[in-house]
C-alpha atoms as a PDB file:
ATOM      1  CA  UNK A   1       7.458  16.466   6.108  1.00  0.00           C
ATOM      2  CA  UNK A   2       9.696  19.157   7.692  1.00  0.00           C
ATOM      3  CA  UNK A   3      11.855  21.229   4.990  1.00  0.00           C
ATOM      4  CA  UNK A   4      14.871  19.672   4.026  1.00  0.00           C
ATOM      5  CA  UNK A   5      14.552  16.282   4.851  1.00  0.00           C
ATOM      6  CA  UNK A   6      14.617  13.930   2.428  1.00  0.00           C
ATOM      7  CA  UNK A   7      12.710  10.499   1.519  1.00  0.00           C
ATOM      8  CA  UNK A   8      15.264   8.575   2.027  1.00  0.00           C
ATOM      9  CA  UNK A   9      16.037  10.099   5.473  1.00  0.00           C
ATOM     10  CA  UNK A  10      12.176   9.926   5.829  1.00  0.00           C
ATOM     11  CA  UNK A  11      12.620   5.814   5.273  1.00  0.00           C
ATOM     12  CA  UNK A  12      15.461   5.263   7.645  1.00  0.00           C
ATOM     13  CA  UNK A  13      13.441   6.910  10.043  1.00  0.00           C
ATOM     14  CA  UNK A  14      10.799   4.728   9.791  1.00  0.00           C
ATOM     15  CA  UNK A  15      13.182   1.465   9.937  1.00  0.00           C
ATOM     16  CA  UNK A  16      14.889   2.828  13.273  1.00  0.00           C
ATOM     17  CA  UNK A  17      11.490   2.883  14.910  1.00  0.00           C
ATOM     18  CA  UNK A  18      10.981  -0.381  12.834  1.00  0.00           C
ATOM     19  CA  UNK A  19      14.065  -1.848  15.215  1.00  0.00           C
ATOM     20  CA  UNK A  20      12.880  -0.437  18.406  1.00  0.00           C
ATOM     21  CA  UNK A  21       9.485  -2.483  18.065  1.00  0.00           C
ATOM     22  CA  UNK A  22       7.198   0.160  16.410  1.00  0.00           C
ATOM     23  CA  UNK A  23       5.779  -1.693  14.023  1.00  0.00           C
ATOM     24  CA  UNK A  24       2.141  -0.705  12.770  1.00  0.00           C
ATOM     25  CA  UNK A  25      -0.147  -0.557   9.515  1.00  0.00           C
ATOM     26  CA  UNK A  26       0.039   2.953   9.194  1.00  0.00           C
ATOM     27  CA  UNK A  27       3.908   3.381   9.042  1.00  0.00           C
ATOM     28  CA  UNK A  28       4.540   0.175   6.438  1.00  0.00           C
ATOM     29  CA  UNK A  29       1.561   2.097   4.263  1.00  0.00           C
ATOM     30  CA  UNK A  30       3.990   5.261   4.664  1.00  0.00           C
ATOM     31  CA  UNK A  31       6.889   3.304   3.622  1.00  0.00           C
ATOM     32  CA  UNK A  32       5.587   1.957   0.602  1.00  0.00           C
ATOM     33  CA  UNK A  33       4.506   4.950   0.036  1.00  0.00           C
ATOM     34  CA  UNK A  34       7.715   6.514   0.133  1.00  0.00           C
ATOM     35  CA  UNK A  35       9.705   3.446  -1.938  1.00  0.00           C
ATOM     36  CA  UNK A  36       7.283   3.690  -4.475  1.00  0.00           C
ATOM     37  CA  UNK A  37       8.180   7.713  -5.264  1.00  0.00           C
ATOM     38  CA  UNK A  38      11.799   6.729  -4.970  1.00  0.00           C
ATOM     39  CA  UNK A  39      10.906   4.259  -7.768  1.00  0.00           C
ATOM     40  CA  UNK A  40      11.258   0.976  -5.657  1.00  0.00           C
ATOM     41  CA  UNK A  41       8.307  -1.193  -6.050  1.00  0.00           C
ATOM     42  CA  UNK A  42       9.807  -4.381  -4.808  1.00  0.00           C
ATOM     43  CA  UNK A  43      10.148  -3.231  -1.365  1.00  0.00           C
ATOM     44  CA  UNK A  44       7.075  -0.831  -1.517  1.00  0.00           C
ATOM     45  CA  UNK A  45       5.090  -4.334  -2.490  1.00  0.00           C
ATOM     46  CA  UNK A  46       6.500  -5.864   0.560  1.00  0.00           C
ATOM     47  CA  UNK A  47       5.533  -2.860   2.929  1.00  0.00           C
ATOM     48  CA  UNK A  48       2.082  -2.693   1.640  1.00  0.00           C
ATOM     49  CA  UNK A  49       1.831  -6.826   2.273  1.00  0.00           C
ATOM     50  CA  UNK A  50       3.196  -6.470   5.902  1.00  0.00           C
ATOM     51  CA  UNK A  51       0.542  -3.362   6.092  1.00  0.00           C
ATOM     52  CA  UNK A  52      -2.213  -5.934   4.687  1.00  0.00           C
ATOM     53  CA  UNK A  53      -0.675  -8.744   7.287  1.00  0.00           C
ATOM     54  CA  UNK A  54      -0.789  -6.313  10.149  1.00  0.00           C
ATOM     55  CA  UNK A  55      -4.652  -4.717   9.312  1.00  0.00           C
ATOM     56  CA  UNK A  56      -6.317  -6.635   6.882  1.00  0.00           C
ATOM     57  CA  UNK A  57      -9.261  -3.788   6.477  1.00  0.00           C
ATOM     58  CA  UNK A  58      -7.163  -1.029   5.954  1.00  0.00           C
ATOM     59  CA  UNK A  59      -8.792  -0.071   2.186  1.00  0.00           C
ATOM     60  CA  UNK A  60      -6.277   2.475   1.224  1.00  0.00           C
ATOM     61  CA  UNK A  61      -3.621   0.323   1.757  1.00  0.00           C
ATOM     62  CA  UNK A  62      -5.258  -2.623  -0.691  1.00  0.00           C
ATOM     63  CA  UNK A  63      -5.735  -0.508  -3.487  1.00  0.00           C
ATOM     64  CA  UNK A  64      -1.757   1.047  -2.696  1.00  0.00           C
ATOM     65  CA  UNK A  65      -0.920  -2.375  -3.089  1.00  0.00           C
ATOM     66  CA  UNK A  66      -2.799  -3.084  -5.850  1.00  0.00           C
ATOM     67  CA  UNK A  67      -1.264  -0.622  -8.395  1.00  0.00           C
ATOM     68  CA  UNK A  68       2.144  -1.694  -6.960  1.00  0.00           C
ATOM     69  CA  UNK A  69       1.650  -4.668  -8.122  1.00  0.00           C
ATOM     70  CA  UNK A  70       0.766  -3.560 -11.708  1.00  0.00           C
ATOM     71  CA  UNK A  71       3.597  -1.803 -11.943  1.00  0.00           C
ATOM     72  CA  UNK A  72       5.238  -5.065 -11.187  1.00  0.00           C
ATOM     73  CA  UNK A  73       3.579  -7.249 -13.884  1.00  0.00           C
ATOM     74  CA  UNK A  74       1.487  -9.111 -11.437  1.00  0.00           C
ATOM     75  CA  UNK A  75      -1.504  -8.723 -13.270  1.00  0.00           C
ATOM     76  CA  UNK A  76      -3.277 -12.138 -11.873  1.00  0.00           C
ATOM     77  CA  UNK A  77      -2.055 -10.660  -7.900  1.00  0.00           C
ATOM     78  CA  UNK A  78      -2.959  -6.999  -8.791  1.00  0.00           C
ATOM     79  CA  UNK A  79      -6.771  -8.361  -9.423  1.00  0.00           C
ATOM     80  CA  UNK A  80      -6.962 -10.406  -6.393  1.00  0.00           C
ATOM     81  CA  UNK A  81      -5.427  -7.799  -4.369  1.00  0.00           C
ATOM     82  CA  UNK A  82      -8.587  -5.283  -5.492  1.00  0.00           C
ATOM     83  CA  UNK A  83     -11.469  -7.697  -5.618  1.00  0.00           C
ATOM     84  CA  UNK A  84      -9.985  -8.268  -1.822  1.00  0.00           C
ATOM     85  CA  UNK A  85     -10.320  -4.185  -1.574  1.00  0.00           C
ATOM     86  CA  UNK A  86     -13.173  -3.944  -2.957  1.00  0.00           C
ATOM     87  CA  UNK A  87     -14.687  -6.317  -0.270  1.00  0.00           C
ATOM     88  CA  UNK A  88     -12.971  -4.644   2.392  1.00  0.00           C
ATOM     89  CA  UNK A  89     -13.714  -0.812   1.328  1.00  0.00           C
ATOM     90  CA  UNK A  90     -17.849  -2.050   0.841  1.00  0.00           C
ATOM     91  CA  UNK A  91     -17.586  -3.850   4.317  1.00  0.00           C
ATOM     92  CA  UNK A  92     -16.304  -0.549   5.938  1.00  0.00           C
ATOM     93  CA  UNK A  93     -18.472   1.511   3.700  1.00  0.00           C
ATOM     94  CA  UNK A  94     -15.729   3.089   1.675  1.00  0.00           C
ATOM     95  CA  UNK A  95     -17.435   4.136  -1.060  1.00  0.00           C
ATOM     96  CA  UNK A  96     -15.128   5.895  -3.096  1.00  0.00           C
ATOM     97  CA  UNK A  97     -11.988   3.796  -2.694  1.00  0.00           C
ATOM     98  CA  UNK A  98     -14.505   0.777  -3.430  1.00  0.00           C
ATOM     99  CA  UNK A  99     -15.629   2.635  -6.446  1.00  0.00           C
ATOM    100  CA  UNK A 100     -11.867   3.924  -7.494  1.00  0.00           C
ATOM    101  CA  UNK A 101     -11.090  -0.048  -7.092  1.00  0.00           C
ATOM    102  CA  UNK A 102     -13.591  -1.268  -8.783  1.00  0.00           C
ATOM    103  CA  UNK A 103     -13.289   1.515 -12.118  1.00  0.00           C
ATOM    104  CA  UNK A 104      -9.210   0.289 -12.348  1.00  0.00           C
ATOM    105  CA  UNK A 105      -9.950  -3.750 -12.031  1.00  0.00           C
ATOM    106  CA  UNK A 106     -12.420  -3.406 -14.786  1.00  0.00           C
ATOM    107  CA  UNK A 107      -9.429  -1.957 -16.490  1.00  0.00           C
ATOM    108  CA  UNK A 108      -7.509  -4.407 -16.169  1.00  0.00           C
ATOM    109  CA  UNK A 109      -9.601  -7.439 -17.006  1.00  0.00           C
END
């Protein structure tokens, strides 16, 4: 990110291209990225879901979305959302996410 500008600039960005039919994986992962360090977990939950929606194998994005949801209180979502991670990261032979996964859902149960 260039000097300068912010987050929130970084976010409206993102929706412009949102309205002009760019719509992809990678930039709702970036936005809930970017809601989550302003401290807005609703709508980073809801990017990360539309992430999952638009490429259900994207690993990084499952366990994102998992510990969103934690921080939300949905405990019973946050485990299905890494056992479905889990299966995804092993299936694509992402070890380490699989393993970083599978180390916090033991944590929580």
């Amino acid at each position: 990110m260039l000097k300068g500008v912010s987050r929130v600039g970084e976010i409206s960005n993102m929706e412009s291209m949102l309205g002009l039919g760019q719509d992809n994986a990678l930039m709702r992962f970036t936005m809930g990225k970017a809601f989550i360090k302003h401290g807005k977990f609703v709508e980073a939950a809801e990017q990360l879901a539309l992430a999952l929606k638009l490429e259900p194998d994207y690993s990084a994005a499952w366990k994102l979305y998992a510990q969103t949801l934690i921080v939300l209180n949905q405990i019973n979502a946050a485990i299905e959302a890494y056992e479905q991670g889990i299966s995804v990261a092993n299936r694509k032979s992402d070890l380490q996410l699989a393993d970083e996964m599978k180390a916090a859902l033991q944590r929580l149960q």
